[in-house]
Structure formats: C-alpha cells, structure tokens
N, C-alpha and C. Protein backbone atom coordinates (compact mmCIF):
# COMPACT_ATOMS: atom_id res chain seq x y z
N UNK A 1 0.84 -1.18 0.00
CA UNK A 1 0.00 0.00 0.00
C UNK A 1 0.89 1.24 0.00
N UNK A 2 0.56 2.28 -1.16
CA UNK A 2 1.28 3.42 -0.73
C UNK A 2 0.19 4.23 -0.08
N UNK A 3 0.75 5.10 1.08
CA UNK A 3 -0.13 5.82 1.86
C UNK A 3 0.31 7.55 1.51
N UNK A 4 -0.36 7.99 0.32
CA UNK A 4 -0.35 9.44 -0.15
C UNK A 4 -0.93 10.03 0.70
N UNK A 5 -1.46 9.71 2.08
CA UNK A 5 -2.60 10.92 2.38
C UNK A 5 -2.27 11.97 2.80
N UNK A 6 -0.63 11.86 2.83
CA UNK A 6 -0.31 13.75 3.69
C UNK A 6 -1.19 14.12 4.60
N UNK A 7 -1.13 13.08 6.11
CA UNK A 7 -1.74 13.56 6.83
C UNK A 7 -1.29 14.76 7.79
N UNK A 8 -0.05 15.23 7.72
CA UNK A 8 0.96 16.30 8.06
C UNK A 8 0.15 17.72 7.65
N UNK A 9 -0.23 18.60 8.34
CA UNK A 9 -0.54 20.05 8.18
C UNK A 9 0.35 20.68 6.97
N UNK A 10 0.26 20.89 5.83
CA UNK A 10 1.03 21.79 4.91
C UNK A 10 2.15 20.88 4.06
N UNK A 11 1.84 19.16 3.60
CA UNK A 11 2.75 18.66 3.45
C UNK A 11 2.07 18.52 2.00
N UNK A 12 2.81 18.07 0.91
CA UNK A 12 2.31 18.07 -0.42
C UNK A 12 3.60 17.10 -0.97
N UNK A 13 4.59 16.52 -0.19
CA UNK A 13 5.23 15.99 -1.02
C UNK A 13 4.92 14.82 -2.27
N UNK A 14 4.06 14.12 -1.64
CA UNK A 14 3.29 13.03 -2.64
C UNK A 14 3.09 13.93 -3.39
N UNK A 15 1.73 14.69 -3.42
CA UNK A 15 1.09 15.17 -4.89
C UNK A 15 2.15 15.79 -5.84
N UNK A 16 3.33 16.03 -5.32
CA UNK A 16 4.14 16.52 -6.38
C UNK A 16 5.11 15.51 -7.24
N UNK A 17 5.01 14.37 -6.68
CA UNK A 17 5.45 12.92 -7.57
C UNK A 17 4.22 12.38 -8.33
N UNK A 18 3.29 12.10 -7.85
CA UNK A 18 2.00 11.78 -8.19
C UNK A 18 1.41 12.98 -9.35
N UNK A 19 1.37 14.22 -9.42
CA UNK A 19 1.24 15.05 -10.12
C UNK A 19 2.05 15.29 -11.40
N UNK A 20 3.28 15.29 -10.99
CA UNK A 20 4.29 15.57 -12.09
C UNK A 20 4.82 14.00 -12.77
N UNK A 21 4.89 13.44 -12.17
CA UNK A 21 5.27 11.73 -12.62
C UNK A 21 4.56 10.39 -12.20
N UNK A 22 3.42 9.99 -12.17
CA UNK A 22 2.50 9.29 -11.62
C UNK A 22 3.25 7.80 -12.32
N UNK A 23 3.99 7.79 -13.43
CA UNK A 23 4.16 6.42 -13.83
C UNK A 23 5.42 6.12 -12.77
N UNK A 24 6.07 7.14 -12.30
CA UNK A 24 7.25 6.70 -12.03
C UNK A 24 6.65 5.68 -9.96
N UNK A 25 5.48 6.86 -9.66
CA UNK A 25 4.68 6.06 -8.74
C UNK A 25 4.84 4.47 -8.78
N UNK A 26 3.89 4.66 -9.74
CA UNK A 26 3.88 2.98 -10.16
C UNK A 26 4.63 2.22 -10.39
N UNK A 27 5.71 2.56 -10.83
CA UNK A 27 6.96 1.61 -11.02
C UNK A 27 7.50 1.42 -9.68
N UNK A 28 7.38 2.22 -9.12
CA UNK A 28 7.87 2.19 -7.35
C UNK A 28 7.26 0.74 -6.42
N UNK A 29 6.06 1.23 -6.57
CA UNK A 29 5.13 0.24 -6.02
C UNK A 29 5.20 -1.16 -7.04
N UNK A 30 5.24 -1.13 -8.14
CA UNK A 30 5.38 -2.79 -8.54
C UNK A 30 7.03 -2.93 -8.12
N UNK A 31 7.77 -2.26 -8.29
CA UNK A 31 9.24 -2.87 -7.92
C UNK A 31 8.98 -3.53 -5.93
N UNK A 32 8.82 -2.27 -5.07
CA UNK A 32 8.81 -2.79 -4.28
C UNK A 32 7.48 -4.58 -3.91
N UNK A 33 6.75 -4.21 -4.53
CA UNK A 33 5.40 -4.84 -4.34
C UNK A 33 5.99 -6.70 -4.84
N UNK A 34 6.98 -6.37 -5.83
CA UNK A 34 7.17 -7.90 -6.26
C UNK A 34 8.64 -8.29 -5.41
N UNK A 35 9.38 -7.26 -5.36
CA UNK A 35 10.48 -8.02 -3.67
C UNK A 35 9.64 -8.26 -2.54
N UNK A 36 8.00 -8.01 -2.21
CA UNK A 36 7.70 -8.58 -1.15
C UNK A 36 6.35 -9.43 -1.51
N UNK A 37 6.64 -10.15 -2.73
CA UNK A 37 5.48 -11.21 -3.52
C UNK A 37 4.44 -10.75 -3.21
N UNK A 38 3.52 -9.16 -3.35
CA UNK A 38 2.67 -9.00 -3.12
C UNK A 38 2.02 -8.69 -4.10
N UNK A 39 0.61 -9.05 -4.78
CA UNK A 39 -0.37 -8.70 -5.79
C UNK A 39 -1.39 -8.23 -5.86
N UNK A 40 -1.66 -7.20 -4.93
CA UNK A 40 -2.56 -6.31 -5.62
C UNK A 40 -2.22 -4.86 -4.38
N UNK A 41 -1.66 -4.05 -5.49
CA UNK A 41 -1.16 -2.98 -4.85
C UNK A 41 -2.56 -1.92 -4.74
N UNK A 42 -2.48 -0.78 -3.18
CA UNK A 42 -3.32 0.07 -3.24
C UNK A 42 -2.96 1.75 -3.50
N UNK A 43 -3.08 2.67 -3.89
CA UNK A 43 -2.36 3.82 -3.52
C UNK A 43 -3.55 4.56 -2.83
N UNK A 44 -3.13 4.79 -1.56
CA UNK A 44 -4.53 5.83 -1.10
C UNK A 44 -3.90 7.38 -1.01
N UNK A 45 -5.15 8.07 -1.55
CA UNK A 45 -4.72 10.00 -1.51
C UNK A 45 -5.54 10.42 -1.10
N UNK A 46 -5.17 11.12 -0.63
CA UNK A 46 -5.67 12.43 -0.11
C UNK A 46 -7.26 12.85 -0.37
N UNK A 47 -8.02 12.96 0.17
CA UNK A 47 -9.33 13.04 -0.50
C UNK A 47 -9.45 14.94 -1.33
N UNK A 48 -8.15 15.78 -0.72
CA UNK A 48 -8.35 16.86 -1.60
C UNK A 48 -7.71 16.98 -2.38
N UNK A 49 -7.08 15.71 -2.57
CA UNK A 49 -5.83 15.84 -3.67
C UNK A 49 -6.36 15.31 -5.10
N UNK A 50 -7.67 15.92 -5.57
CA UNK A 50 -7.99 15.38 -6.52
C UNK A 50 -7.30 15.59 -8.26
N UNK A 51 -6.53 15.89 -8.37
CA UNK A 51 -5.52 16.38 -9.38
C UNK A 51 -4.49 15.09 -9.55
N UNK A 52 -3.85 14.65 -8.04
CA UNK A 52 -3.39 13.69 -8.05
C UNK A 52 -3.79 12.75 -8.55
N UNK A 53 -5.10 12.10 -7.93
CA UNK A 53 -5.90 11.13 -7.82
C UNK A 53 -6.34 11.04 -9.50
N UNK A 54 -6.44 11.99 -10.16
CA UNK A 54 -7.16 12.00 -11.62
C UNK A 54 -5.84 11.51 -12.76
N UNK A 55 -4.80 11.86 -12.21
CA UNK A 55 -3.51 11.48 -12.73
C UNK A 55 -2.86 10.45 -12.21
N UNK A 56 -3.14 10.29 -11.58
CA UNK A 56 -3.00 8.59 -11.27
C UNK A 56 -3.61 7.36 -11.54
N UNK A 57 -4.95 7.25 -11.58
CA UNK A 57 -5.35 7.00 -11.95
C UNK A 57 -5.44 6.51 -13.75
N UNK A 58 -5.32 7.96 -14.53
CA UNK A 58 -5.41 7.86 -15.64
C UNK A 58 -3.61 6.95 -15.90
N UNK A 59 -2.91 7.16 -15.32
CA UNK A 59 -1.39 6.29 -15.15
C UNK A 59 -1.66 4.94 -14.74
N UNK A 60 -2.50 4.49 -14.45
CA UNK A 60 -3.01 2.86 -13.77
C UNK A 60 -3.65 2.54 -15.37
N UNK A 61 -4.67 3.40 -15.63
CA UNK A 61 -5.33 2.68 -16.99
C UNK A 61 -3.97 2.80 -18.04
N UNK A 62 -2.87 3.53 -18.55
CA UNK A 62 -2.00 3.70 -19.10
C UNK A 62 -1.15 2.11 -19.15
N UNK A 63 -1.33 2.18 -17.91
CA UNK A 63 0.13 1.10 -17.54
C UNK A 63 -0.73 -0.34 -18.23
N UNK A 64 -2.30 -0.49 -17.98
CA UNK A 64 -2.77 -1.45 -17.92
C UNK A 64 -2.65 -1.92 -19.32
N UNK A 65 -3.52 -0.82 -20.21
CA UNK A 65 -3.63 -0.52 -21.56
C UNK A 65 -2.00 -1.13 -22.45
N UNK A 66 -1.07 -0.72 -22.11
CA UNK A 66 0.53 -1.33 -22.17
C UNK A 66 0.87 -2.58 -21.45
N UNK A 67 0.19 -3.05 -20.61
CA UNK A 67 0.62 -4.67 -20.69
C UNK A 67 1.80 -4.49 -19.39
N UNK A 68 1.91 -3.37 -19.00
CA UNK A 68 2.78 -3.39 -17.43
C UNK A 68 2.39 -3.67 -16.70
N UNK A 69 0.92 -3.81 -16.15
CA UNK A 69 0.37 -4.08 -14.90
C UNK A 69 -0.63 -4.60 -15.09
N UNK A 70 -0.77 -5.98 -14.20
CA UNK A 70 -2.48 -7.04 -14.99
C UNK A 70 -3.58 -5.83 -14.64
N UNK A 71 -4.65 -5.72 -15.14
CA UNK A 71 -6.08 -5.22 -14.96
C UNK A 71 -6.12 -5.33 -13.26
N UNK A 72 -6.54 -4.35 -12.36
CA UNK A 72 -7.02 -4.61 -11.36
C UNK A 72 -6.10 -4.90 -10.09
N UNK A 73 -5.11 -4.91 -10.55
CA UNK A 73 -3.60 -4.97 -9.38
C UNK A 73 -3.40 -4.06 -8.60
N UNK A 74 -3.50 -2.73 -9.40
CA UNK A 74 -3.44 -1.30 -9.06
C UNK A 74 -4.78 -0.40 -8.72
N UNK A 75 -4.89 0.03 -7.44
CA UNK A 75 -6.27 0.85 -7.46
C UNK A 75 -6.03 1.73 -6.75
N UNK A 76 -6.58 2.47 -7.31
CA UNK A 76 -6.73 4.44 -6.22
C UNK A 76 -7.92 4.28 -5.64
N UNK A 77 -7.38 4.57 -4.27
CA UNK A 77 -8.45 4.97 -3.20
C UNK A 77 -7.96 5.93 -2.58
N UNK A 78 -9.54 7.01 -2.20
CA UNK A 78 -9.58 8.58 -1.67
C UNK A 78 -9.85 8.20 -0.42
N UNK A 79 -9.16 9.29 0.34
CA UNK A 79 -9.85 9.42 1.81
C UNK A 79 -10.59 9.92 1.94
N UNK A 80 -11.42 10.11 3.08
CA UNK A 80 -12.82 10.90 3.13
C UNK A 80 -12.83 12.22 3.44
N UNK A 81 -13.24 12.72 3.12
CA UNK A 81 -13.43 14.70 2.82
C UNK A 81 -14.20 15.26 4.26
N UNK A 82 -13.60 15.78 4.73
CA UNK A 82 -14.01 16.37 6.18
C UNK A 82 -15.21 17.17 6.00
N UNK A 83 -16.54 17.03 6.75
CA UNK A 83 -16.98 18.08 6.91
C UNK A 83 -16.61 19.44 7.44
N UNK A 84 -16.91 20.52 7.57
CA UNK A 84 -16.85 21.62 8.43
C UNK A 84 -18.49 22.21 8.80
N UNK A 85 -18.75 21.82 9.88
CA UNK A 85 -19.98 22.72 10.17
C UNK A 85 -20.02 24.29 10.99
C-alpha cells in the first residue's frame, strides 16, 4: 500500500510525484510490491488531492492498456473529505 494521504498540516510531497510523474509512482510500487510477492497494490490520496488522484489513476489505466500491470492490481483509493460545520 502506498499511503499518499499527507496527513501532516502543509505537506504536499506526494502530490508533487503523483502530479508531475505518476508512472514513475507505479513503477515504485510494482518494484517494491514484487520483492515482497505482493499482488494487488493500493495507492490511497488524499481526499483533496484530486488532481493527483485523476492522474493517477489515468497512469493505472495507461500502464494497464501497455501490458505493465495485470487489470485490477493497481487501485486508487480517496480518503474521506471532512466536513466543516
């Protein structure tokens, strides 16, 4: 599992790998993911990091579409969006 959620006050380092290079994400996570025989990787973000999340995503269907990553190995999941009342 990679854990994007920048739960840190003012931290953005993920979205700026995830933003600017989302394949290189993925190559991260299958390299590490197959030294620890694991198959089905998660990336969770940020639930306001939707820029990320849309580019990552579209980098999961990319990779799939190319034959790098089986269908369904790879999935983006959001965290949940805070209310404010």
């Amino acid at each position: 599992m990679v854990n994007a959620a920048e739960g840190e006050p003012g931290v953005f380092k993920d979205r700026h790998l995830m933003e600017g290079n989302p394949h290189r994400t993925i190559e991260g996570v299958v390299i590490a993911a197959g030294a620890g025989n694991v198959v089905i990787y998660i990336n969770y973000i940020n639930a306001e990091a939707d820029l990320s999340a849309e580019r990552m995503a579209a980098a999961v269907a990319e990779a799939e579409q190319g034959g790098i990553i089986s269908k369904g190995t790879v999935t983006v999941r959001r965290g949940a969006r805070l209310r404010v009342r």
